[in-house]
C-alpha atoms as a PDB file:
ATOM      1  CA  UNK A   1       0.000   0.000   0.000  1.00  0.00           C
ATOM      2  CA  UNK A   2       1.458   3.757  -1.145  1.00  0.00           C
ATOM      3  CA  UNK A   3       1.228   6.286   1.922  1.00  0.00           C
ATOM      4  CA  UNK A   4       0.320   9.773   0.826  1.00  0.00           C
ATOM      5  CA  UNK A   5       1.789  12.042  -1.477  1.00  0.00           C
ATOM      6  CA  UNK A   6       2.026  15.339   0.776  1.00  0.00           C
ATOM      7  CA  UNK A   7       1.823  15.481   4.914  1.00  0.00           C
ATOM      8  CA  UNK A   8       0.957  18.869   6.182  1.00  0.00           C
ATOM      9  CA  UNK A   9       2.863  21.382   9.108  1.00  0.00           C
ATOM     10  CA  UNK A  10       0.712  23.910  10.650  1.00  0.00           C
ATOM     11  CA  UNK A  11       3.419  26.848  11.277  1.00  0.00           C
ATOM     12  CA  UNK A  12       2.923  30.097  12.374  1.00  0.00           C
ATOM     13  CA  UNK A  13       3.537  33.281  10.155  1.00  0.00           C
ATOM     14  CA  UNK A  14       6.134  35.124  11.892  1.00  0.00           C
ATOM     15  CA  UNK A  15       8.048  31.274  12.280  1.00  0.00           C
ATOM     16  CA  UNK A  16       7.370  30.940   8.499  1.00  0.00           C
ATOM     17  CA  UNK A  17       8.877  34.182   7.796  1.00  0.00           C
ATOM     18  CA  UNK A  18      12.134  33.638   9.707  1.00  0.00           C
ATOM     19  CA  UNK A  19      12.683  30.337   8.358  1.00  0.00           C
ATOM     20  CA  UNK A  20      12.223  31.765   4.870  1.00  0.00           C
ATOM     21  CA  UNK A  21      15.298  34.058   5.748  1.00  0.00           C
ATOM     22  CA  UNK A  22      17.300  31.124   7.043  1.00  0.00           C
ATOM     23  CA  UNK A  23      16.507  28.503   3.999  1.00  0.00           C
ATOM     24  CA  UNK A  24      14.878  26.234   6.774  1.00  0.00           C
ATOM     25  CA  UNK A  25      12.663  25.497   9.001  1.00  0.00           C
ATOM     26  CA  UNK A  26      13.463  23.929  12.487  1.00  0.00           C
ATOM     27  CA  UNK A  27      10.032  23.726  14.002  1.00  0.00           C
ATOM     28  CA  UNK A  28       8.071  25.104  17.491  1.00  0.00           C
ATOM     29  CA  UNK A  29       9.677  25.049  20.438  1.00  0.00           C
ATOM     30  CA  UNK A  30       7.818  21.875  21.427  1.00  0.00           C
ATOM     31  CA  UNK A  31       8.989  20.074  17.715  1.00  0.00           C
ATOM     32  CA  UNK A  32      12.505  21.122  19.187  1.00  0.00           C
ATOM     33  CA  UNK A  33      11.997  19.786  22.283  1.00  0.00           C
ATOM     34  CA  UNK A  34      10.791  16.408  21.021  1.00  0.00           C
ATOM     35  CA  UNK A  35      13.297  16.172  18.957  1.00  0.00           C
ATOM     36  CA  UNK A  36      11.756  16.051  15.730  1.00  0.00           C
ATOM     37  CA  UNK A  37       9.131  18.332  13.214  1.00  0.00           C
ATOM     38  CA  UNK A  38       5.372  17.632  14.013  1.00  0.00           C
ATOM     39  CA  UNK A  39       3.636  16.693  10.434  1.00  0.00           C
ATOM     40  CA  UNK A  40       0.460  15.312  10.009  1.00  0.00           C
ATOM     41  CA  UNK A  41      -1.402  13.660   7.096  1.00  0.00           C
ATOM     42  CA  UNK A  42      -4.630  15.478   5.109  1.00  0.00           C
ATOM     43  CA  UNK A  43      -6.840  12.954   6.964  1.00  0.00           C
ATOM     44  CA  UNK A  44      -5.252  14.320  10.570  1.00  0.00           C
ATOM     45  CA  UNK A  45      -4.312  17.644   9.586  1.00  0.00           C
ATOM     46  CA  UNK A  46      -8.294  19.681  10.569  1.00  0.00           C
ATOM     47  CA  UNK A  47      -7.587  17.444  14.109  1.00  0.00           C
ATOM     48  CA  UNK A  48      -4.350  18.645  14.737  1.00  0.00           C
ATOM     49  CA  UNK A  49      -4.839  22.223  14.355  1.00  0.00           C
ATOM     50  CA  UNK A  50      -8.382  21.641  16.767  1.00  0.00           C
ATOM     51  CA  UNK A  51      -6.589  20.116  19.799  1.00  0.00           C
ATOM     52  CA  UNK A  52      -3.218  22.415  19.106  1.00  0.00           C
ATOM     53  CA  UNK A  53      -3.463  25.613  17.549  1.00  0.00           C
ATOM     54  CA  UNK A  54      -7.347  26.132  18.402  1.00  0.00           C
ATOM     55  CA  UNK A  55      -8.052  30.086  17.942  1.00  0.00           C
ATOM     56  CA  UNK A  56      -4.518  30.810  16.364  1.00  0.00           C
ATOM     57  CA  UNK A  57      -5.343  33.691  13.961  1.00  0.00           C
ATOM     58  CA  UNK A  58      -1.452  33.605  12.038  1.00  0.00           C
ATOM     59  CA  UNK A  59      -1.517  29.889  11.216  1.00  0.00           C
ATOM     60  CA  UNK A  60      -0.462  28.704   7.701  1.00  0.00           C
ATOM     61  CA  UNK A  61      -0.622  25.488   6.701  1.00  0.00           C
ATOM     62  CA  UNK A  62       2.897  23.965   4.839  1.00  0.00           C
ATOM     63  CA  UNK A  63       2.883  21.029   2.055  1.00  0.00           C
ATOM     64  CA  UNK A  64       5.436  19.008   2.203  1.00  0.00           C
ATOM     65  CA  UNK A  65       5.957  16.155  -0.567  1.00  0.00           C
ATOM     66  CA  UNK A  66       7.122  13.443   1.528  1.00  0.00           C
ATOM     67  CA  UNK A  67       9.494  11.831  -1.159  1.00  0.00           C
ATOM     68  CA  UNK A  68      11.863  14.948  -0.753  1.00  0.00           C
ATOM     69  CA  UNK A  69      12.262  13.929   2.743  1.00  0.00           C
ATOM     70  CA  UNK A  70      14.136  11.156   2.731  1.00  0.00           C
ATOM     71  CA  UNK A  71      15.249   8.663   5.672  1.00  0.00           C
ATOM     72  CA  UNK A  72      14.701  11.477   8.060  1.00  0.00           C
ATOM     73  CA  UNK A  73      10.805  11.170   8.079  1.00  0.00           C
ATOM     74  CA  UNK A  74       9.444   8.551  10.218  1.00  0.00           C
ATOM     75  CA  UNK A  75       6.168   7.135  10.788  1.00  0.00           C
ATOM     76  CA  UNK A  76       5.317   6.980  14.035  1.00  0.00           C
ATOM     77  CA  UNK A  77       2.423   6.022  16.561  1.00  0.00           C
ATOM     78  CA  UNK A  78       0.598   8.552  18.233  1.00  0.00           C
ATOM     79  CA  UNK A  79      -3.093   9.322  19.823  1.00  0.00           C
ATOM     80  CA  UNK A  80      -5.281   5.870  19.117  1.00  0.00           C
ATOM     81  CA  UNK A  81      -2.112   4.446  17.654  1.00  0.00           C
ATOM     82  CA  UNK A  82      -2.542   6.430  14.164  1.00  0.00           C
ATOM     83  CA  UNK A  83       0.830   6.693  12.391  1.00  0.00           C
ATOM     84  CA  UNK A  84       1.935  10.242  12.382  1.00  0.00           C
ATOM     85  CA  UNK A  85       5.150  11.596  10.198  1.00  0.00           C
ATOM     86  CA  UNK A  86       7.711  12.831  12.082  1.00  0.00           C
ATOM     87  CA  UNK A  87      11.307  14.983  10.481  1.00  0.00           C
ATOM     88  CA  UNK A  88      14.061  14.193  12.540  1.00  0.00           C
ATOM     89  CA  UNK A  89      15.846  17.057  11.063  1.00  0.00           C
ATOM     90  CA  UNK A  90      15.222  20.547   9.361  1.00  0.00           C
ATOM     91  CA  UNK A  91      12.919  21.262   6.563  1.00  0.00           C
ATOM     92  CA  UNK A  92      14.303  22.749   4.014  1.00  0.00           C
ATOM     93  CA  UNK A  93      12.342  25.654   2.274  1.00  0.00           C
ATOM     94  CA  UNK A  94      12.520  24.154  -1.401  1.00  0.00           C
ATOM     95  CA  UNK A  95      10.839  20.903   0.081  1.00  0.00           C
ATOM     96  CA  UNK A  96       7.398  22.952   0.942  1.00  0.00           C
ATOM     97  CA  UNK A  97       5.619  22.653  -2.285  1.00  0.00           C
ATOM     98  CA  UNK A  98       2.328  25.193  -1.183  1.00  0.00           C
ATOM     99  CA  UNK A  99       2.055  27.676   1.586  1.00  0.00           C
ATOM    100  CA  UNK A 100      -1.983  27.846   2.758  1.00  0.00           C
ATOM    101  CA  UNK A 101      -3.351  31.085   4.958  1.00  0.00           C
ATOM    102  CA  UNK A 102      -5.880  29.219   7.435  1.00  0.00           C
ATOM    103  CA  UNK A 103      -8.167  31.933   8.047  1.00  0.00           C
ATOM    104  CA  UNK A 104     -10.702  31.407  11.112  1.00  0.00           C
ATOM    105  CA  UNK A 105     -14.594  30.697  11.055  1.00  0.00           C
ATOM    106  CA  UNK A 106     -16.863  32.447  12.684  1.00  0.00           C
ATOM    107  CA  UNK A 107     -17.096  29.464  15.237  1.00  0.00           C
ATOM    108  CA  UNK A 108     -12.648  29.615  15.522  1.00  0.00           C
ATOM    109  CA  UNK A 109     -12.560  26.840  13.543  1.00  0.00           C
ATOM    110  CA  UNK A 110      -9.409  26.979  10.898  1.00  0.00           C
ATOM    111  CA  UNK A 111     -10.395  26.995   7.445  1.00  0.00           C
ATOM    112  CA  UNK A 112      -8.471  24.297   4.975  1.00  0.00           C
ATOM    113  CA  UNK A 113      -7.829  24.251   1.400  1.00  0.00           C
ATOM    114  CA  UNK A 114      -8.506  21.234  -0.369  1.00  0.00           C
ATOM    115  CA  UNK A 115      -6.166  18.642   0.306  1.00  0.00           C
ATOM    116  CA  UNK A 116      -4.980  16.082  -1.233  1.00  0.00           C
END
């Protein structure tokens, strides 16, 4: 069975911004502190951004093709056992193929592009 073509970061502007500067992105203070970048697939993605960036009005949304990434991206278990991708390393700024504004609802729910 084929795994997905893109996973999906949920980064904030300003982070986005200085990682655009640098030619990479390291990740949140928590990613840093676990020791690896926080992805998600487009199936987990809307659930991620609920439990963990609820009400964040700056959030953007990063796609990532996952065969740029290499041996560095594992799959790993997480809430209910779902596999979640993990970057034990850096993103680099050519690997995010689409940058997505995730404007708020009236209810503070994040809007999402279509995802693939």
């Amino acid at each position: 069975m084929e795994g997905p073509r893109f996973i999906y970061n949920l980064c904030r502007r300003p982070d986005w911004q200085a990682a655009e500067k640098l030619g990479r992105y390291e990740g949140t203070a928590d990613d840093r502190r676990d020791g690896f970048i926080h992805f998600s697939t487009a199936a987990q993605v809307a659930e991620s951004a609920a439990r963990h960036r609820a009400g964040v009005t700056d959030l953007l949304l990063l796609a990532v093709e996952v065969s740029r990434l290499g041996p560095a991206l594992r799959w790993e278990p997480s809430r209910g056992g779902q596999l979640f991708p993990h970057l034990y390393g850096t993103l680099q700024i050519a690997d995010v193929k689409a940058v997505h504004d995730l404007p708020l609802d009236p209810a503070g729910r994040h809007i999402f592009p279509p995802l693939t």
